[in-house]
Protein backbone atom coordinates (compact mmCIF):
# COMPACT_ATOMS: atom_id res chain seq x y z
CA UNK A 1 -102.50 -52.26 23.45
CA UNK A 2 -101.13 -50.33 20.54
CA UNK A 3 -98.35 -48.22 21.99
CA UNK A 4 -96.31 -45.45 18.81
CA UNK A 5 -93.62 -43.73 18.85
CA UNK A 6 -95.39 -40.61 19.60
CA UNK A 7 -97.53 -41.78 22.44
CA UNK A 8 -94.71 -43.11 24.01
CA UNK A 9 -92.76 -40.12 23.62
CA UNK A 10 -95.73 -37.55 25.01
CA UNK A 11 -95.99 -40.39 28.18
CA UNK A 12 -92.36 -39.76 28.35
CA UNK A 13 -92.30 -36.00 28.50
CA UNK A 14 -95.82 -35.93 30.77
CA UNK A 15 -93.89 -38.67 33.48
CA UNK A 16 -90.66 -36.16 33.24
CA UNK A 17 -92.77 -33.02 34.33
CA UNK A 18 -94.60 -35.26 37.24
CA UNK A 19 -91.35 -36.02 38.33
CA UNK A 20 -90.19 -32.36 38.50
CA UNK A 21 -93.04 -30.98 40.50
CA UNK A 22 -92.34 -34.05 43.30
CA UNK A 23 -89.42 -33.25 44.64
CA UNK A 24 -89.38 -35.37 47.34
CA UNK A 25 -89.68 -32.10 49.91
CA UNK A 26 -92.99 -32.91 50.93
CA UNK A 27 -96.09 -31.26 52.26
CA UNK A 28 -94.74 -31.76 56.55
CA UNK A 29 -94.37 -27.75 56.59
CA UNK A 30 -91.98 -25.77 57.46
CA UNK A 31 -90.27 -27.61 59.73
CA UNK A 32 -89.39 -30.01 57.23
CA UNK A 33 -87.94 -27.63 54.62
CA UNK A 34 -85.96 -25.89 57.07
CA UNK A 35 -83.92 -29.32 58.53
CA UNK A 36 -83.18 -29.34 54.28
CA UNK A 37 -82.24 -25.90 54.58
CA UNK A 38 -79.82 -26.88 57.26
CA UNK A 39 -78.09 -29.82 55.57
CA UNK A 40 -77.74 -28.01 52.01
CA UNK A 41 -75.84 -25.17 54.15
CA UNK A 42 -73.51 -27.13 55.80
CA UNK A 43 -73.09 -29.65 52.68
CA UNK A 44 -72.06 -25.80 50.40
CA UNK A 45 -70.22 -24.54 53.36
CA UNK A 46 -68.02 -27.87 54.01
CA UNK A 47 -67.83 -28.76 50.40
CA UNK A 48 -67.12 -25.04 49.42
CA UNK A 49 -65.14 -22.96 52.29
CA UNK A 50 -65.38 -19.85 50.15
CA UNK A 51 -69.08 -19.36 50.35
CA UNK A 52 -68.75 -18.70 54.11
CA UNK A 53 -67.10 -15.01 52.90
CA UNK A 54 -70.54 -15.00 50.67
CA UNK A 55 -72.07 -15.86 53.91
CA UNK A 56 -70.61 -13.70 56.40
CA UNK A 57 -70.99 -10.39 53.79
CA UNK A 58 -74.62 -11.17 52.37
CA UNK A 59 -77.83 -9.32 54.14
CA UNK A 60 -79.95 -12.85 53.51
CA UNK A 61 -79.51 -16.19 51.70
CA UNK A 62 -82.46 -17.90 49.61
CA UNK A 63 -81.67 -21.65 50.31
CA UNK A 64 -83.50 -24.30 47.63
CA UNK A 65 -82.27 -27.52 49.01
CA UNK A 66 -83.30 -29.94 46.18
CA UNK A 67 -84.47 -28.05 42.71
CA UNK A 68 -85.93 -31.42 40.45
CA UNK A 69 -85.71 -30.26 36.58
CA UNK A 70 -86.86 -32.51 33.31
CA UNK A 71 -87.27 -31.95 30.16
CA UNK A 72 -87.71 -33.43 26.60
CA UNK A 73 -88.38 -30.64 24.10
CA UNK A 74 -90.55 -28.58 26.74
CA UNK A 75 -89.01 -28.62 30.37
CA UNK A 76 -89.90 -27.88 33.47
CA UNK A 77 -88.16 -27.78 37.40
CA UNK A 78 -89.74 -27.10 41.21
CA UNK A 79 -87.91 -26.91 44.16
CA UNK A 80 -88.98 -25.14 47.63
CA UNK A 81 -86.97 -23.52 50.15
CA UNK A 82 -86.47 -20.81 52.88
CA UNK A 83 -85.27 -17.32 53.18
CA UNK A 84 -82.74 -16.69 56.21
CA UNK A 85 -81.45 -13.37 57.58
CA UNK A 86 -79.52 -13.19 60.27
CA UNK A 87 -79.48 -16.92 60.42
CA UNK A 88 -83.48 -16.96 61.19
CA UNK A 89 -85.83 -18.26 58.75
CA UNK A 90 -88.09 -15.42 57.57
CA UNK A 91 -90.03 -16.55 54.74
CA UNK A 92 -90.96 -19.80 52.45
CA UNK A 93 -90.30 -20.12 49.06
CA UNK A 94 -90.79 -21.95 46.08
CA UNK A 95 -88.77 -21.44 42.56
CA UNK A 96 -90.66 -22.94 39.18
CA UNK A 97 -88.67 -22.83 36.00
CA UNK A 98 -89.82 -23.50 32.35
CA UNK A 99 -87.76 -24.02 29.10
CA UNK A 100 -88.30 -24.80 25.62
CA UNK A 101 -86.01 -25.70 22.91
CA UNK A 102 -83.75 -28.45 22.25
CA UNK A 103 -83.22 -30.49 25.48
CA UNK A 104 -83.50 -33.94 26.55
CA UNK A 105 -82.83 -35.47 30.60
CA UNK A 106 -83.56 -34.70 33.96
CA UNK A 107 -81.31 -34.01 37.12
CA UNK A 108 -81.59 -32.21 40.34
CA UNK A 109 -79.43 -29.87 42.11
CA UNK A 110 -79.75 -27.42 44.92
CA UNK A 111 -79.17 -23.89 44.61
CA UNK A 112 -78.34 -20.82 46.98
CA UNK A 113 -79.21 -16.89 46.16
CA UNK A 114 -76.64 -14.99 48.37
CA UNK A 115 -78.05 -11.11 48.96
CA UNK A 116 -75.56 -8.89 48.69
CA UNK A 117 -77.23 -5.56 49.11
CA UNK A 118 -80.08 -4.20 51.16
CA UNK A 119 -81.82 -2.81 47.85
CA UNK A 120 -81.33 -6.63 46.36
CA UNK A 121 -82.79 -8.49 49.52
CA UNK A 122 -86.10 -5.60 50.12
CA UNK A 123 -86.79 -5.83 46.05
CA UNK A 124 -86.69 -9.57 46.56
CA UNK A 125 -89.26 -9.64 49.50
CA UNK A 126 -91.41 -6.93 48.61
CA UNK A 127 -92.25 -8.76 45.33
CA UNK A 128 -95.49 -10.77 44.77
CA UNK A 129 -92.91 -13.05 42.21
CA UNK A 130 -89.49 -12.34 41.41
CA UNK A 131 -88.20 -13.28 38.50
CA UNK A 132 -83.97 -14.20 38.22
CA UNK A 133 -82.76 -11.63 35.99
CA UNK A 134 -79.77 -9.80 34.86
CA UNK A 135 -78.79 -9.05 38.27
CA UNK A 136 -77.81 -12.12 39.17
CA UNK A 137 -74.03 -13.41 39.21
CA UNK A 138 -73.80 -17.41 38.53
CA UNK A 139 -70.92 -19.08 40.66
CA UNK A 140 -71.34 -22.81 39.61
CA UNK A 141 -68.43 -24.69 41.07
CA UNK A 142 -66.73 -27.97 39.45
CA UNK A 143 -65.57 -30.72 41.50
CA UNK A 144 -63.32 -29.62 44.01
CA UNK A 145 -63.12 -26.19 42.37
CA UNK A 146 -62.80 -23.32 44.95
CA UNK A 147 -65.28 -20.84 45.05
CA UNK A 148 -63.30 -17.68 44.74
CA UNK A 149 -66.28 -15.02 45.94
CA UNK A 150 -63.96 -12.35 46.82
CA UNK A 151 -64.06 -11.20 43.28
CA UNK A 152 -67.71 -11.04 42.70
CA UNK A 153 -69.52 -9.53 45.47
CA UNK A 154 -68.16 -5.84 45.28
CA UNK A 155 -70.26 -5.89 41.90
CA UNK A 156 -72.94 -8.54 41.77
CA UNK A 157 -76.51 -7.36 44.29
CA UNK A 158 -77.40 -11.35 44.00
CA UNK A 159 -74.73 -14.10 43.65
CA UNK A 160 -76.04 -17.61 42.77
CA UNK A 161 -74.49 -21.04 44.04
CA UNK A 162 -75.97 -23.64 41.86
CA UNK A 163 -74.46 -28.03 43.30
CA UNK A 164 -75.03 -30.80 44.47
CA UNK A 165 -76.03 -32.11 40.66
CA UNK A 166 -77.37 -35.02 39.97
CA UNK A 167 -78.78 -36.75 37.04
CA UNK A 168 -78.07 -35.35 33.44
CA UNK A 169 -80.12 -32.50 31.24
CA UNK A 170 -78.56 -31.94 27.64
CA UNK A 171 -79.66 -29.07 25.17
CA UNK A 172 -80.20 -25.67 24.57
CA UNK A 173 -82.83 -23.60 25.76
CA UNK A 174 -84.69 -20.63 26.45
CA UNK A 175 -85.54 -20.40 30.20
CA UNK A 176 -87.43 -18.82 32.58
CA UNK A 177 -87.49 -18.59 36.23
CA UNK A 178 -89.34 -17.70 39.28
CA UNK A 179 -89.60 -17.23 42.69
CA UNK A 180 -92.82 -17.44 44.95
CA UNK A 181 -93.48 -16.64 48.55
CA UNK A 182 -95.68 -19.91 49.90
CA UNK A 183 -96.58 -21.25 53.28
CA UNK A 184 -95.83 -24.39 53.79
């Protein structure tokens, strides 16, 4: 077997998208992604006491316990997760994100959409696919940063809490992302 360069990099690429659409949630239903739901919350809220404010002030929370993304020149990431208002699971989600550009890696990382606003959370539900746009405030802690979310929800309708990485992803890109209603 003959193997080039350019074979080898295409299998590369085609086994890094695989891996981003298994993201080792599972097909066991709902019940499954909501015990993930469960542990990513009380990872963020233990590992980031500040987000508890976000918490406490934000109409519902979009929880995506494990987001798998991978990419070499064209990239790709899936994750699923569950909507919660009032502490009650209310819908299933899943987010799919593409990229192209200059980027090389793979690494996973969950991710929590606090809803600040009424308006933010219907718009978000009444959607057949939402799409993360300029509305959205990124709060990506380091380390043992604090989260400091005092300052950004009298402005922002949807704050983002993006940890938990793993793995590495270099480049620059162009993204896109979305989010899906699904049953599980």
């Amino acid at each position: 077997m003959n193997l080039t360069r350019r074979s080898v990099t295409l299998g590369l690429g085609a086994a890094g998208l695989l891996a981003a659409c298994g993201n080792g949630i599972g097909s066991n239903g709902g019940a499954t992604i909501d015990a993930r739901v469960d542990a990513t919350l009380s990872q963020l809220y233990a590992q980031y006491p500040g987000t508890e404010t976000l918490r406490d002030k934000a109409t519902g929370i979009l929880v995506m316990p494990l987001v798998t993304e991978a990419g070499l020149g064209v990239g790709g990431a899936y994750g699923r997760g569950a909507l919660r208002v009032s502490d009650v699971t209310v819908d299933y989600y899943s987010v799919t994100k593409a990229s192209g550009g200059l980027q090389i890696g793979a690494q996973q990382y969950a991710h929590v959409l606090f809803f600040m606003t009424e308006d933010a959370l219907l718009n978000f539900r009444r959607s057949p696919g939402w799409a993360a746009g300029a509305n959205i405030e990124y709060a990506i802690p380091e380390g043992g940063e604090t989260l400091a979310a005092e300052t950004t929800t009298s402005t922002a309708p949807v704050i983002a809490v993006i940890f938990g990485q793993s793995g590495l992803r270099l480049g620059a890109t162009l993204e896109g992302v979305k989010y899906t209603r699904i049953i599980p």
